[in-house]
N, C-alpha and C. Protein backbone atom coordinates (compact mmCIF):
# COMPACT_ATOMS: atom_id res chain seq x y z
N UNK A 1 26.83 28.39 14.40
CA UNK A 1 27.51 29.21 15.37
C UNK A 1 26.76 30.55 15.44
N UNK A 2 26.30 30.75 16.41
CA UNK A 2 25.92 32.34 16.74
C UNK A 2 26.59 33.56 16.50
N UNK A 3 26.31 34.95 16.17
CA UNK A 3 27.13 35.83 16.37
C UNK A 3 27.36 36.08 17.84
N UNK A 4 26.19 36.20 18.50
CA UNK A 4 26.50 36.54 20.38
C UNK A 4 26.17 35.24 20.84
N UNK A 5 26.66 34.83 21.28
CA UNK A 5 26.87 33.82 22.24
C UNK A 5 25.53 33.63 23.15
N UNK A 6 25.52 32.79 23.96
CA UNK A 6 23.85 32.96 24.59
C UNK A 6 24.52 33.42 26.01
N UNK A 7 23.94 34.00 27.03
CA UNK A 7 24.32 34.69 28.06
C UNK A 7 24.52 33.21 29.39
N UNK A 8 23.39 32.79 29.10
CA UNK A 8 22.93 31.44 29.76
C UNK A 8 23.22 30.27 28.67
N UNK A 9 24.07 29.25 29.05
CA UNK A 9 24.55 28.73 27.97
C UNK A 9 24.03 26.91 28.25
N UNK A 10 22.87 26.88 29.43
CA UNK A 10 21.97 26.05 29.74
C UNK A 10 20.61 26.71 29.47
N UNK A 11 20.32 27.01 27.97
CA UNK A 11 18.94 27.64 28.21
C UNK A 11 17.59 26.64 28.03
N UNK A 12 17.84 25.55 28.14
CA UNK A 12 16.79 24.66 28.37
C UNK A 12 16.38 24.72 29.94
N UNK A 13 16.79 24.97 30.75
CA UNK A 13 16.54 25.02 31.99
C UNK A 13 16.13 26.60 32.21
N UNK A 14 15.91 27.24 31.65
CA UNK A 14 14.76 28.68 31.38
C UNK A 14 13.85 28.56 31.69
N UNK A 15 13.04 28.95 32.74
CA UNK A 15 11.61 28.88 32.49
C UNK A 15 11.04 29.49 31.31
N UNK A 16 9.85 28.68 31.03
CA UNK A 16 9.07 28.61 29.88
C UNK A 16 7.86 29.96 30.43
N UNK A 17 8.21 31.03 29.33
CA UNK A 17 7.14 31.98 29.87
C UNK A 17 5.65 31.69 29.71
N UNK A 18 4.33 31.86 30.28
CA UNK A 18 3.38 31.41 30.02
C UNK A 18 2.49 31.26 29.39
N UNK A 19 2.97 32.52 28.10
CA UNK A 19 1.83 32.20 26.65
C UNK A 19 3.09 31.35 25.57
N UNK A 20 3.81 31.42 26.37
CA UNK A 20 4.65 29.89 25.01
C UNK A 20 4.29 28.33 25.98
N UNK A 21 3.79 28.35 26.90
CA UNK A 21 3.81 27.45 27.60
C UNK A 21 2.05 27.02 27.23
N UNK A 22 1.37 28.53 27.06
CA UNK A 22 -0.10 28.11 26.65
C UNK A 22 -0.15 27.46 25.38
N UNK A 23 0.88 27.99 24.40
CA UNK A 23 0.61 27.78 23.29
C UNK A 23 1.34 26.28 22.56
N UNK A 24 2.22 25.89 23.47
CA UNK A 24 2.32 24.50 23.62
C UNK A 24 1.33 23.26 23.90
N UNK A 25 0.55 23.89 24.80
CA UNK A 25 -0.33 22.84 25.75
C UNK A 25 -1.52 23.08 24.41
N UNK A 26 -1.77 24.07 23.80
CA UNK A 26 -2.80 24.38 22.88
C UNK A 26 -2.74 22.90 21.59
N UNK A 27 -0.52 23.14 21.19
CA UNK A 27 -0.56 22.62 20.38
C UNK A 27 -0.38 20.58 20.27
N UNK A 28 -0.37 20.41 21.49
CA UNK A 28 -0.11 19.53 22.07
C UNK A 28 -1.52 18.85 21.91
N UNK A 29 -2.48 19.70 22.38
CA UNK A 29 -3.94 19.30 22.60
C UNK A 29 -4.77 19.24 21.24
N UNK A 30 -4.42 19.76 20.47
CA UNK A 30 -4.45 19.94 19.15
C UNK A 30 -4.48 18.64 18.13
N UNK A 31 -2.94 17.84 18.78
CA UNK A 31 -2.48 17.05 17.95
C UNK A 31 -3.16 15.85 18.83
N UNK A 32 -3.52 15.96 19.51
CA UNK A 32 -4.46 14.34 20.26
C UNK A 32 -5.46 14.58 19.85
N UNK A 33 -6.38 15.42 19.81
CA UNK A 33 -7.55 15.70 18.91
C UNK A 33 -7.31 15.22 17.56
N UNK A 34 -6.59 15.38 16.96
CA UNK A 34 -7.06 15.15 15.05
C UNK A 34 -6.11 13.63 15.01
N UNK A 35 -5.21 12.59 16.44
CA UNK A 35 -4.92 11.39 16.11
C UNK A 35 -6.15 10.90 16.26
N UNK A 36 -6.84 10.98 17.64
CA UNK A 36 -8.44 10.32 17.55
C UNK A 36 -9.22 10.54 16.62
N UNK A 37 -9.26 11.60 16.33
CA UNK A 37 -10.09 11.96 15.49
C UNK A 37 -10.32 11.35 14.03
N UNK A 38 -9.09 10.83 13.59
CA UNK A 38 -8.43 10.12 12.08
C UNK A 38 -8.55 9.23 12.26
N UNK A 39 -9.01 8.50 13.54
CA UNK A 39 -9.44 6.86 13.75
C UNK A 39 -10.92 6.93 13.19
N UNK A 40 -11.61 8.24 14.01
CA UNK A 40 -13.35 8.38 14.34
C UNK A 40 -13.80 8.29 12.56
N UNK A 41 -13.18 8.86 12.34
CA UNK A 41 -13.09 9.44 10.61
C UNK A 41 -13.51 8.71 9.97
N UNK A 42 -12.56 7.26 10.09
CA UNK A 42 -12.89 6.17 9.74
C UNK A 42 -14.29 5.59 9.46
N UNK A 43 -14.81 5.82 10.71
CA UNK A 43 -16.30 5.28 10.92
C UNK A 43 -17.03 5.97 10.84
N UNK A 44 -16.88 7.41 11.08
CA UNK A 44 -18.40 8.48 10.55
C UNK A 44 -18.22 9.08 9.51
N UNK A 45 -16.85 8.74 8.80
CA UNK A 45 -16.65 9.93 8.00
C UNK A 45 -17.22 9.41 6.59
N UNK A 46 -17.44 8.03 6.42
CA UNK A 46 -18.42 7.88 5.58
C UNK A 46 -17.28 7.88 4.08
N UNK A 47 -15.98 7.37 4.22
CA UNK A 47 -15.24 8.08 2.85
C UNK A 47 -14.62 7.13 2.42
N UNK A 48 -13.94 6.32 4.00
CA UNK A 48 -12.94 5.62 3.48
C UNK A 48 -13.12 4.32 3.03
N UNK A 49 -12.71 3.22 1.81
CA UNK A 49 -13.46 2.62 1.55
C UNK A 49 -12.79 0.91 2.41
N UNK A 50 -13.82 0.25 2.88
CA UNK A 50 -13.16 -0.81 3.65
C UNK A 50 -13.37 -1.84 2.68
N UNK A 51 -12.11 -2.42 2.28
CA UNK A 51 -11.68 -3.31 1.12
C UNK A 51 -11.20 -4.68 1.70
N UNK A 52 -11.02 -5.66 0.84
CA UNK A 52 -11.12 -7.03 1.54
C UNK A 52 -9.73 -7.11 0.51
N UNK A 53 -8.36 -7.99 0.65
CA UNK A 53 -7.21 -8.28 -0.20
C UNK A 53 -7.02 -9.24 -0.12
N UNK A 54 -6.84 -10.11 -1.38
CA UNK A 54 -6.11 -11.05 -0.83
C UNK A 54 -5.19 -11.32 -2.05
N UNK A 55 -4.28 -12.61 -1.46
CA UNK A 55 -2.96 -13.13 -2.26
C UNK A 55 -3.76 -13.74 -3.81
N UNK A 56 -2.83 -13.11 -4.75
CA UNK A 56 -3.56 -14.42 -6.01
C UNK A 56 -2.32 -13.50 -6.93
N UNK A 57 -1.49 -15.08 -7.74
CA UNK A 57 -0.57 -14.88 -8.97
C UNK A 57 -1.34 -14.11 -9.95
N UNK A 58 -0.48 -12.96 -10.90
CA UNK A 58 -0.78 -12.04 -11.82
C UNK A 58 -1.39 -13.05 -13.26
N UNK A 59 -0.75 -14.06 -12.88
CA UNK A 59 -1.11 -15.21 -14.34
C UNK A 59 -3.26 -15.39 -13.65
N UNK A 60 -3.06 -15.87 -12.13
CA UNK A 60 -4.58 -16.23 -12.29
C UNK A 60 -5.50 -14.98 -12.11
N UNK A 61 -5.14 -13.76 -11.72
CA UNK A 61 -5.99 -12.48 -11.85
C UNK A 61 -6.58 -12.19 -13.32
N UNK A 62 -5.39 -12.27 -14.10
CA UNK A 62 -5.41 -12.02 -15.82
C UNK A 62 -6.51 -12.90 -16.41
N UNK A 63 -6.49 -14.06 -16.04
CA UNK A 63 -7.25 -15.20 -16.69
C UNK A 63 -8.51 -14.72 -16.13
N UNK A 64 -9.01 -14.33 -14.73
CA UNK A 64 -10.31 -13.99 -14.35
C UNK A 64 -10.49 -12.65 -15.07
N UNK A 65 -10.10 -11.58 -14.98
CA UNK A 65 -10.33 -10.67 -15.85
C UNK A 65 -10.57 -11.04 -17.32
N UNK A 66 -10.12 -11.95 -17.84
CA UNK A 66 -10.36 -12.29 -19.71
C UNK A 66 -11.33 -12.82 -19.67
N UNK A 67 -11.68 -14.02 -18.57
CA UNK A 67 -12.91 -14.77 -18.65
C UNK A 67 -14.32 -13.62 -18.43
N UNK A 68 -13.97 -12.62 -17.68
CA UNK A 68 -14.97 -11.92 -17.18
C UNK A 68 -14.85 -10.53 -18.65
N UNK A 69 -14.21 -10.74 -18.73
CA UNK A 69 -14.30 -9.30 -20.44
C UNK A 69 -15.06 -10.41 -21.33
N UNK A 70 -15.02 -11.56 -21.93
CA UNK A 70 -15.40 -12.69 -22.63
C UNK A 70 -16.92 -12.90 -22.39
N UNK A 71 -17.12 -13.33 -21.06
CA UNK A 71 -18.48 -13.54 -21.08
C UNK A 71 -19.67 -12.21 -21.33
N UNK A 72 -19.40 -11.24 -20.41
CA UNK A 72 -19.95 -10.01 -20.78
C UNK A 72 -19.82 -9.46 -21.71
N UNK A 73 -19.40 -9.29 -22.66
CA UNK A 73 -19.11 -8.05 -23.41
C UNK A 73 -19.91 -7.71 -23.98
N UNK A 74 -19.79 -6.33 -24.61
CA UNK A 74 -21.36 -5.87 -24.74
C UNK A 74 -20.75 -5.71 -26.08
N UNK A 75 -22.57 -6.24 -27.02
CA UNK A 75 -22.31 -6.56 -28.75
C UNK A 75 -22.97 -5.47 -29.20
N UNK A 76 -22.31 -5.29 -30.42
CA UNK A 76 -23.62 -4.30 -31.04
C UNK A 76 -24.57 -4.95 -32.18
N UNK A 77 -25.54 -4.52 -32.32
CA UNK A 77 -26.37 -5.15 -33.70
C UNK A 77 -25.91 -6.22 -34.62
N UNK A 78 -24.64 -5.71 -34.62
CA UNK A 78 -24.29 -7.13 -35.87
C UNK A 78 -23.44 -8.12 -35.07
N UNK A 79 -23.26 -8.07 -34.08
CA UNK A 79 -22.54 -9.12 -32.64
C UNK A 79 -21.40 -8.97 -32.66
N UNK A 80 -21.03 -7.51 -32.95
CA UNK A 80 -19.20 -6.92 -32.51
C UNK A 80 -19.52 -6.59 -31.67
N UNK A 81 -18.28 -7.03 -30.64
CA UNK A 81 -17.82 -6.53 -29.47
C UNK A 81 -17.80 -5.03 -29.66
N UNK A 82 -18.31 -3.85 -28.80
CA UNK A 82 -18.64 -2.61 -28.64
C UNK A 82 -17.25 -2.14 -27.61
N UNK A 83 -16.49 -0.91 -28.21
CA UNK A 83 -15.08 -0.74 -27.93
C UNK A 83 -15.47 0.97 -27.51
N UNK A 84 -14.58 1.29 -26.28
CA UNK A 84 -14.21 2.73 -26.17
C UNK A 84 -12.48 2.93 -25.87
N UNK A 85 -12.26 3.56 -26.90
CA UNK A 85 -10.96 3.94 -27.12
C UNK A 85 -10.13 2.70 -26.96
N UNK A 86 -10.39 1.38 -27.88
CA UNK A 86 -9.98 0.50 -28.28
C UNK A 86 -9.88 -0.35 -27.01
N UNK A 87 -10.50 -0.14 -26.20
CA UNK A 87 -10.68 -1.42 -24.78
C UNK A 87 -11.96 -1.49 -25.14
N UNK A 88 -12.40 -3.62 -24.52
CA UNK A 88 -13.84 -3.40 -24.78
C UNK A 88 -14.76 -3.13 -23.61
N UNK A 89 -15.86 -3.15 -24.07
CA UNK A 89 -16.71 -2.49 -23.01
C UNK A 89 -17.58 -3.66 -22.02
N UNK A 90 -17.72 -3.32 -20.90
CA UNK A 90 -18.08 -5.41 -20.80
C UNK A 90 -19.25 -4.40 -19.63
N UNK A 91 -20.36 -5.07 -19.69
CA UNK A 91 -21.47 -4.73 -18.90
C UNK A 91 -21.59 -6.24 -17.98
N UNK A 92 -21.19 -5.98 -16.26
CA UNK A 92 -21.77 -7.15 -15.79
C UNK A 92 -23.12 -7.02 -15.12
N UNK A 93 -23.68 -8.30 -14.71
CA UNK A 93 -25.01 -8.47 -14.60
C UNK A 93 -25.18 -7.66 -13.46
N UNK A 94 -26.20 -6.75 -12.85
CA UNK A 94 -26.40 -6.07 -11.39
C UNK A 94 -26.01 -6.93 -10.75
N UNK A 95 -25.39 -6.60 -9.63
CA UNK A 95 -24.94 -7.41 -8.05
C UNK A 95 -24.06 -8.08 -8.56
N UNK A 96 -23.13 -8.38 -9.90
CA UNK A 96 -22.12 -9.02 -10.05
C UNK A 96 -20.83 -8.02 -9.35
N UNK A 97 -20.18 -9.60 -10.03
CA UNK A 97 -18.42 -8.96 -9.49
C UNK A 97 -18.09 -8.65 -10.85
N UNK A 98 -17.34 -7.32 -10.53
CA UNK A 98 -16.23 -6.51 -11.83
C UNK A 98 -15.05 -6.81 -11.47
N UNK A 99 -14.22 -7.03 -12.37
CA UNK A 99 -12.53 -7.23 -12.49
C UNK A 99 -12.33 -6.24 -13.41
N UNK A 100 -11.40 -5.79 -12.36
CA UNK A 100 -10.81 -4.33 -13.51
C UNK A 100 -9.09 -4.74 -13.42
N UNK A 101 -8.59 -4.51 -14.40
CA UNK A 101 -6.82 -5.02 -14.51
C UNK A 101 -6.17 -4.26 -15.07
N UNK A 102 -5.01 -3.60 -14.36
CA UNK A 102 -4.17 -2.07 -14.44
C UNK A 102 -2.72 -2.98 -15.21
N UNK A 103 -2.41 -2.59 -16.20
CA UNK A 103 -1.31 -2.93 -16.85
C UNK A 103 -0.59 -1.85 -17.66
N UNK A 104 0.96 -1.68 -17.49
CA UNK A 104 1.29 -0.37 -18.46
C UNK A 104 0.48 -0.40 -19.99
N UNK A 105 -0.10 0.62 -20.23
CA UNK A 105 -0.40 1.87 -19.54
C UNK A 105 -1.95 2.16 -19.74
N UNK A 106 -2.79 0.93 -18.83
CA UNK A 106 -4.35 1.22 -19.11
C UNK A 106 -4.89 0.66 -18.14
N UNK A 107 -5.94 0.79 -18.09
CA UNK A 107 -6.85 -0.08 -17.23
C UNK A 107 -7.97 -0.90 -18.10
N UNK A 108 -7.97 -2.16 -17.59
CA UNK A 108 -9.33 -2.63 -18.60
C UNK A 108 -9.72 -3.63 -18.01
N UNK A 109 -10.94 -3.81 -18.75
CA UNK A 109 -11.72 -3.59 -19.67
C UNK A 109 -12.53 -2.20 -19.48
N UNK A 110 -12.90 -1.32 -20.29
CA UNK A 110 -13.95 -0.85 -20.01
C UNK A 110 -15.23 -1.39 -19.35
N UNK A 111 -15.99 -0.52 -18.38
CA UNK A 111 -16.92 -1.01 -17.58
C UNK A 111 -18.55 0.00 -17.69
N UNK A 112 -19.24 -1.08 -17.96
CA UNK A 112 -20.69 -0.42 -17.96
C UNK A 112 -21.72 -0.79 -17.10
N UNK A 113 -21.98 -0.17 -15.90
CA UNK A 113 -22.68 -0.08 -15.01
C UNK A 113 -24.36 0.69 -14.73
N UNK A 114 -24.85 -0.09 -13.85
CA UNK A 114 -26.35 0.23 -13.64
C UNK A 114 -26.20 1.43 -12.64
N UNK A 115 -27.28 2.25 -12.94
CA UNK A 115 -27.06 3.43 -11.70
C UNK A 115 -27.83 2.93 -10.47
N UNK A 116 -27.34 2.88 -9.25
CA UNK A 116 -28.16 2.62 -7.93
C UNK A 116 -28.33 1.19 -7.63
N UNK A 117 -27.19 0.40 -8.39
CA UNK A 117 -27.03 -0.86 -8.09
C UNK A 117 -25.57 -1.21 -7.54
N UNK A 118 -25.79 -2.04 -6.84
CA UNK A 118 -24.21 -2.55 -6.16
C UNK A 118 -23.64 -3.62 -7.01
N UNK A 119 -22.10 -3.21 -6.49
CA UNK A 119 -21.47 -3.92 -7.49
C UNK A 119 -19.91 -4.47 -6.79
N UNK A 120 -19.57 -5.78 -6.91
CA UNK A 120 -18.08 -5.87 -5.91
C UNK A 120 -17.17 -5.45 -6.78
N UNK A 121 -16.23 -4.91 -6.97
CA UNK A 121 -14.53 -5.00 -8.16
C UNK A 121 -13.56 -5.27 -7.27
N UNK A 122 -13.80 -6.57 -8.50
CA UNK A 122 -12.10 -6.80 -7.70
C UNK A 122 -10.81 -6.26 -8.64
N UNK A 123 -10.08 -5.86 -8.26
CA UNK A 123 -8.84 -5.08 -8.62
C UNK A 123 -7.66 -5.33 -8.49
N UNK A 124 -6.69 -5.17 -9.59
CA UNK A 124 -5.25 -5.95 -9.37
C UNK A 124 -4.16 -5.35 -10.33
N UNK A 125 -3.52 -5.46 -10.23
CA UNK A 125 -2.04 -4.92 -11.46
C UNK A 125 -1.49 -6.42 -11.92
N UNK A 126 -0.99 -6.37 -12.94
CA UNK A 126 0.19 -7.33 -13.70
C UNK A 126 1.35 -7.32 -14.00
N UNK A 127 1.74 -6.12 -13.82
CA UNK A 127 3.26 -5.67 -13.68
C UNK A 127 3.95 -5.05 -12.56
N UNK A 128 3.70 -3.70 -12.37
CA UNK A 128 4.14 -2.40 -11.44
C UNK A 128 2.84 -2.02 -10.63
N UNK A 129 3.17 -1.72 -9.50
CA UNK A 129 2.31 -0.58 -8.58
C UNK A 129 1.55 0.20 -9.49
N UNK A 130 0.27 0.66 -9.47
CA UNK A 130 -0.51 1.62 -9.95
C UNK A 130 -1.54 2.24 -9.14
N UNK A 131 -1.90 3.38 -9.43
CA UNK A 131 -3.37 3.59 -8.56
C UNK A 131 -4.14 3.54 -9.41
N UNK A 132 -5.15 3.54 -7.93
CA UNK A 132 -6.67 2.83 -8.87
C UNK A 132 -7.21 4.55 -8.87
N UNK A 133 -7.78 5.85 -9.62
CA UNK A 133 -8.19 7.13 -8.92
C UNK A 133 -9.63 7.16 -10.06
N UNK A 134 -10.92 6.73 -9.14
CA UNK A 134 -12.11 7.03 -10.00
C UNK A 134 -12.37 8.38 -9.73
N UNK A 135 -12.13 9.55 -11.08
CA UNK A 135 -12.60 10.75 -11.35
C UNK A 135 -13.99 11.16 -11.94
N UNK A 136 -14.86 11.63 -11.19
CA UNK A 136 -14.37 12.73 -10.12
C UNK A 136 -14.90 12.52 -8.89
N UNK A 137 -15.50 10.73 -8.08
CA UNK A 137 -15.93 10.66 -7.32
C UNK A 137 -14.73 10.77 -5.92
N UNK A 138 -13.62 10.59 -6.54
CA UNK A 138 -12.39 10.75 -5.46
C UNK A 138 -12.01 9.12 -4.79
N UNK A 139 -12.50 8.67 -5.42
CA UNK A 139 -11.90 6.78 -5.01
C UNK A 139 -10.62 6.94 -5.53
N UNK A 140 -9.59 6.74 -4.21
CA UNK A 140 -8.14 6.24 -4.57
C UNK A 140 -7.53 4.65 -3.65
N UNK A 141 -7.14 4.18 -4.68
CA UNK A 141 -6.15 2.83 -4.20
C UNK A 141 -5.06 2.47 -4.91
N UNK A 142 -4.41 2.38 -4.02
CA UNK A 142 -2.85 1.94 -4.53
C UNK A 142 -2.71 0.38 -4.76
N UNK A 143 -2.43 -0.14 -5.89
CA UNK A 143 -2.88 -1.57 -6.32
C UNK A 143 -1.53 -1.79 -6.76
N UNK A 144 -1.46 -3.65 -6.13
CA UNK A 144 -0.37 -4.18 -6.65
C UNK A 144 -0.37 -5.29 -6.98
N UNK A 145 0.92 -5.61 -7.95
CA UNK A 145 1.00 -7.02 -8.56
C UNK A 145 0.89 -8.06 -7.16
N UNK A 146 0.04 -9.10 -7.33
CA UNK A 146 -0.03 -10.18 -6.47
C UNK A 146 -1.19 -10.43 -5.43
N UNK A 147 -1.74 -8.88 -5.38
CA UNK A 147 -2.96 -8.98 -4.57
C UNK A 147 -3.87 -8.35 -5.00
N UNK A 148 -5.09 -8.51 -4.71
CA UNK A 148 -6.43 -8.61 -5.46
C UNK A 148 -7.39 -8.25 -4.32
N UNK A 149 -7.82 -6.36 -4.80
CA UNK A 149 -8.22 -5.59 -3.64
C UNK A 149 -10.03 -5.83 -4.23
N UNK A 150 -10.45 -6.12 -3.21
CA UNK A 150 -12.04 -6.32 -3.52
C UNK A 150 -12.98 -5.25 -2.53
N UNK A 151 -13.48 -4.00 -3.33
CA UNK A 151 -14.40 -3.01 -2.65
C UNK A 151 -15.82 -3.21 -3.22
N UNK A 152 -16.97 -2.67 -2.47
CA UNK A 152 -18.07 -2.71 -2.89
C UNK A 152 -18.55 -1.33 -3.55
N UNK A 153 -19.18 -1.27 -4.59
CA UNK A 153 -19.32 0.18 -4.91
C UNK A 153 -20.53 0.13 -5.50
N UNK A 154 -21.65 1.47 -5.49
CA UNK A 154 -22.51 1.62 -5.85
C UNK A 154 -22.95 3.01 -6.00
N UNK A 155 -22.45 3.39 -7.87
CA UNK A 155 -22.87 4.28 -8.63
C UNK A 155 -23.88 4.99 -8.36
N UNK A 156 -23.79 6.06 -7.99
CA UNK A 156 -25.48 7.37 -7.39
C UNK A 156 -25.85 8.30 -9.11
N UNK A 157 -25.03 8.33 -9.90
CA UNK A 157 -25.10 9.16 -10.99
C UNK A 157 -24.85 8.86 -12.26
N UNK A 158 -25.66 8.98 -13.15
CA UNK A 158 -24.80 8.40 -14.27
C UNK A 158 -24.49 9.38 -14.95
N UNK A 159 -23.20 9.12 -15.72
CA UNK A 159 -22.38 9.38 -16.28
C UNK A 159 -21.08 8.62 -16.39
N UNK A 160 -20.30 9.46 -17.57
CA UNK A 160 -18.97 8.43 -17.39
C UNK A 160 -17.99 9.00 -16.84
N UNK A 161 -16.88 8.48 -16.31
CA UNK A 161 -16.44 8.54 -15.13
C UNK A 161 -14.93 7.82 -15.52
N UNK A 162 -14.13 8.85 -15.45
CA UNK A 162 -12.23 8.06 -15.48
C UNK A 162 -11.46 7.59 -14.24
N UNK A 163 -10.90 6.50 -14.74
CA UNK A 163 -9.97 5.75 -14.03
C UNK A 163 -8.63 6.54 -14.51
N UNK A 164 -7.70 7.10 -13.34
CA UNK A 164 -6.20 7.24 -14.03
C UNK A 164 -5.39 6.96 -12.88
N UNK A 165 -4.46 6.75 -13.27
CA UNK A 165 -3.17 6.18 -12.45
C UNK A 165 -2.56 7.22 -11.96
N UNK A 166 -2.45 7.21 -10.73
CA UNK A 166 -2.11 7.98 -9.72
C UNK A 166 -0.44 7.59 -8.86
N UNK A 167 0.32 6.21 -9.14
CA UNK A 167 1.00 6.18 -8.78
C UNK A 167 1.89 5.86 -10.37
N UNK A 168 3.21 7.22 -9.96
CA UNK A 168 3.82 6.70 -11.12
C UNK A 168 4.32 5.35 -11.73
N UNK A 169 4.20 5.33 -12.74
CA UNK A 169 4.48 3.51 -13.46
C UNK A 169 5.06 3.60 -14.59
N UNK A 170 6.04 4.43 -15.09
CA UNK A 170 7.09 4.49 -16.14
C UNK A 170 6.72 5.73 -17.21
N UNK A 171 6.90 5.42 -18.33
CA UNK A 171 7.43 6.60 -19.33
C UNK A 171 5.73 7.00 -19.81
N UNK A 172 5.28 6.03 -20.42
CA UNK A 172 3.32 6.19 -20.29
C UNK A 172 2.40 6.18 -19.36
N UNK A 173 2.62 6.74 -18.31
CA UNK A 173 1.73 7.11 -17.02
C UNK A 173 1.16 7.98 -17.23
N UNK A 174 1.53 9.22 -18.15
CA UNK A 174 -0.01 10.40 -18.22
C UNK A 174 -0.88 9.60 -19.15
N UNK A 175 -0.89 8.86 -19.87
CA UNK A 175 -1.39 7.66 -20.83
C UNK A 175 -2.58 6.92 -19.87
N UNK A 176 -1.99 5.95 -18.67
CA UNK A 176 -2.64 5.27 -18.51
C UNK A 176 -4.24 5.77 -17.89
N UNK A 177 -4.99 5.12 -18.52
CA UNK A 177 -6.34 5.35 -17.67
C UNK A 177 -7.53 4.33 -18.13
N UNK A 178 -8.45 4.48 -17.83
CA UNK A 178 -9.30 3.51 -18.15
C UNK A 178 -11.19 4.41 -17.82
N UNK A 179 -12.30 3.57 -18.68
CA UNK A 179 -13.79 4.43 -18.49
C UNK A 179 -14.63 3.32 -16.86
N UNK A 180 -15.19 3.53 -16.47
CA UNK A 180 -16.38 3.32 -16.17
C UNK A 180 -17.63 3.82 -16.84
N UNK A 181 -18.88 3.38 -17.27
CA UNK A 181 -19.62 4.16 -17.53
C UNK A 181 -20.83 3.61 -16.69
N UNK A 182 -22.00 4.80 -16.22
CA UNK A 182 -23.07 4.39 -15.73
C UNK A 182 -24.18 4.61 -16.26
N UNK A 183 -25.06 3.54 -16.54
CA UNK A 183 -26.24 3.91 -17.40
C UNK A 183 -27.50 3.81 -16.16
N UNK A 184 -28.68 4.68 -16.84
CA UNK A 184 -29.83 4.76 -16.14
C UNK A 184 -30.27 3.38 -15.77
């Protein structure tokens, strides 16, 4: 409720004076610019990553991820499996496929990568929603139980490089995360 009342008590039928009328048409013009523009983005902007999904049970993702930590894994001298922060570390062959698998509250296997080689990952959860957030190149995906997001990626730098979960997933979510590493 107003204290004064409006004088004109149809004030939609006001004419619109002409720098609120400019500054409409400004903002109007504004907002069709940056919808096209968030399409164009897409294609020049060089960022967003175009991923392939498909359907597959959490039982047969798991089993490809174990088979793929199993065959790779990287040994050390005396033929132990080689561990960072108690996940193991699995090096696949250049131009292979990586399976990476988000489960409360980690990501794994650890991953050891060639610099300036391509590489597919495929990606999936076993329980809850998680994100996928590679720090500090700025790769984010929101990953879920049942489907199995497959991007192409190819490391420019080496170093190592964190995975953390970006969509909350219970009481150990500042917990969850997982390595990439890239070697020369």
């Amino acid at each position: 409720m107003a204290i004064n009342a409006p004088t004109n008590r149809l004030w939609w039928k006001e004419p619109i004076h002409s720098i609120e009328l400019g500054w409409i048409i400004i903002a109007f013009l504004w907002g069709l610019f940056m919808f096209f523009f968030m399409i164009a983005w897409h294609f020049i902007g060089d960022q967003n990553l175009s991923t392939e999904t498909y359907r597959i049970t959490t039982d047969q993702f798991q089993e490809k991820v174990e088979a793929f930590a199993d065959e790779y894994a990287v040994k050390d001298a005396n033929g132990e499996a080689v561990e960072i922060n108690g996940t193991p570390l699995v090096a696949p062959p250049v131009g292979g496929d990586v399976y990476i698998l988000g489960r409360l509250w980690e990501w794994w296997p650890a991953i050891e990568l060639k610099k300036g080689q391509s590489y597919r990952f495929h990606i999936s959860s076993v329980d809850w929603q998680h994100g996928f957030s590679l720090q500090p190149v700025n790769i984010n995906l929101s990953v879920h139980p049942g489907l199995e997001h497959v991007l192409t990626l190819t490391p420019t730098k080496a170093g190592e490089y964190g995975i953390v979960c970006n969509e909350f997933c219970g009481i150990g979510h500042h917990t969850m995360s997982g390595v990439i590493r890239v070697v020369e």
